[in-house]
Protein backbone atom coordinates (compact mmCIF):
# COMPACT_ATOMS: atom_id res chain seq x y z
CA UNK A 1 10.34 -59.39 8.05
CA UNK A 2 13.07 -57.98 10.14
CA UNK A 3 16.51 -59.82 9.60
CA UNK A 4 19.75 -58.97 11.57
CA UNK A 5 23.13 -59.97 9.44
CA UNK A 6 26.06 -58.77 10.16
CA UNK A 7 27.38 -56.92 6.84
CA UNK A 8 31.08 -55.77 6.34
CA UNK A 9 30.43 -51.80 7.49
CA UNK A 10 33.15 -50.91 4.92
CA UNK A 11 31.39 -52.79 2.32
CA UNK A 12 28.41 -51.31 3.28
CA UNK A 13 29.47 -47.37 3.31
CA UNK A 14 31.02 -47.88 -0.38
CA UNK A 15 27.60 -49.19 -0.99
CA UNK A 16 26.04 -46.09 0.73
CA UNK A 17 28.75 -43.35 -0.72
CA UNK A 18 27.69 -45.04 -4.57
CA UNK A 19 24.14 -45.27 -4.29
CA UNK A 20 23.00 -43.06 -2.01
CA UNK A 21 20.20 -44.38 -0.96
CA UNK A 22 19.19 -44.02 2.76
CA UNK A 23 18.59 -45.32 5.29
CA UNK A 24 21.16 -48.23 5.12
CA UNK A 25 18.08 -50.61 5.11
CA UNK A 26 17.24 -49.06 1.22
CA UNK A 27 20.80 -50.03 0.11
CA UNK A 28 20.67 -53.24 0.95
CA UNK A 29 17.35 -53.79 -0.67
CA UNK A 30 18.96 -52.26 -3.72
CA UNK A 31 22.30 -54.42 -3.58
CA UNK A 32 19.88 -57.49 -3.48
CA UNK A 33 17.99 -56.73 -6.06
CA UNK A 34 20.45 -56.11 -8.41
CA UNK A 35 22.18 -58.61 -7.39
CA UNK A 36 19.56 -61.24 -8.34
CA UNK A 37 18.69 -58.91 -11.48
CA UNK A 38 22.70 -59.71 -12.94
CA UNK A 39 22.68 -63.09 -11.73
CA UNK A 40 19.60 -63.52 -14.01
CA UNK A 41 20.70 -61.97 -16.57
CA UNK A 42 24.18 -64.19 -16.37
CA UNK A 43 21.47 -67.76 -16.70
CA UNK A 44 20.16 -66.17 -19.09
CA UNK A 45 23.30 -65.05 -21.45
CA UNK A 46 24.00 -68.70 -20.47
CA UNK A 47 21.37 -70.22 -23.04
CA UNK A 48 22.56 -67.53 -25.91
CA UNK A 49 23.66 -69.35 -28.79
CA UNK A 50 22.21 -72.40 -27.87
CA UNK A 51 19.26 -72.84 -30.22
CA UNK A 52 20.25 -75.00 -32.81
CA UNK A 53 18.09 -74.38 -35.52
CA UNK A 54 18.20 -70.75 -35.70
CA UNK A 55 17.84 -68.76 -38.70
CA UNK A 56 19.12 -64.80 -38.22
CA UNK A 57 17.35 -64.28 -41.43
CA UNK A 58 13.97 -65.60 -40.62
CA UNK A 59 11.37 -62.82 -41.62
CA UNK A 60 8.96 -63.35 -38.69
CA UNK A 61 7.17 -60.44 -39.80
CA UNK A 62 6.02 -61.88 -43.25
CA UNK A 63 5.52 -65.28 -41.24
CA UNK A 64 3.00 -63.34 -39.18
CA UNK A 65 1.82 -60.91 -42.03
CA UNK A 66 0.79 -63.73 -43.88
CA UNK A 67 -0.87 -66.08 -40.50
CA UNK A 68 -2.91 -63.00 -39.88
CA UNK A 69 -4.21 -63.04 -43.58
CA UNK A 70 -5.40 -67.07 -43.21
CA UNK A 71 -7.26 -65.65 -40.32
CA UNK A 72 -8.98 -62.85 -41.97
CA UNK A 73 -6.93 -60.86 -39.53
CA UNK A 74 -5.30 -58.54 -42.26
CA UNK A 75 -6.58 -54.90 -42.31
């Protein structure tokens, strides 16, 4: 899909002289997607803290060891 949009050119050599990815097309594809990837990341960071029954000393892996053993999964 070809897209025309006019882009600052002096934002878009910083971007260039940084990443140096050519041809000018590349950095833009690259800007994008790390854009989106940090604006993810920021929805994300959003629901940190948020859980309100959460134990930081829950032993998942005895919770699992010993769901595996009711299954007869245990080696």
């Amino acid at each position: 899909m070809d897209t025309n949009r006019a882009i600052d050119p002096e934002l878009l050599e910083r971007a260039l002289a940084i990443g140096g990815e050519r041809p000018k097309t590349a950095t833009v594809t690259v800007a994008l997607e790390e854009y989106f990837a940090r604006r993810t990341q920021a929805k994300i960071i959003e629901h940190f803290h948020t859980i309100d029954d959460w134990n930081p000393y829950h032993d998942y892996k005895a919770e699992r060891s010993h769901h595996d053993h009711k299954l007869g999964l245990s080696g």
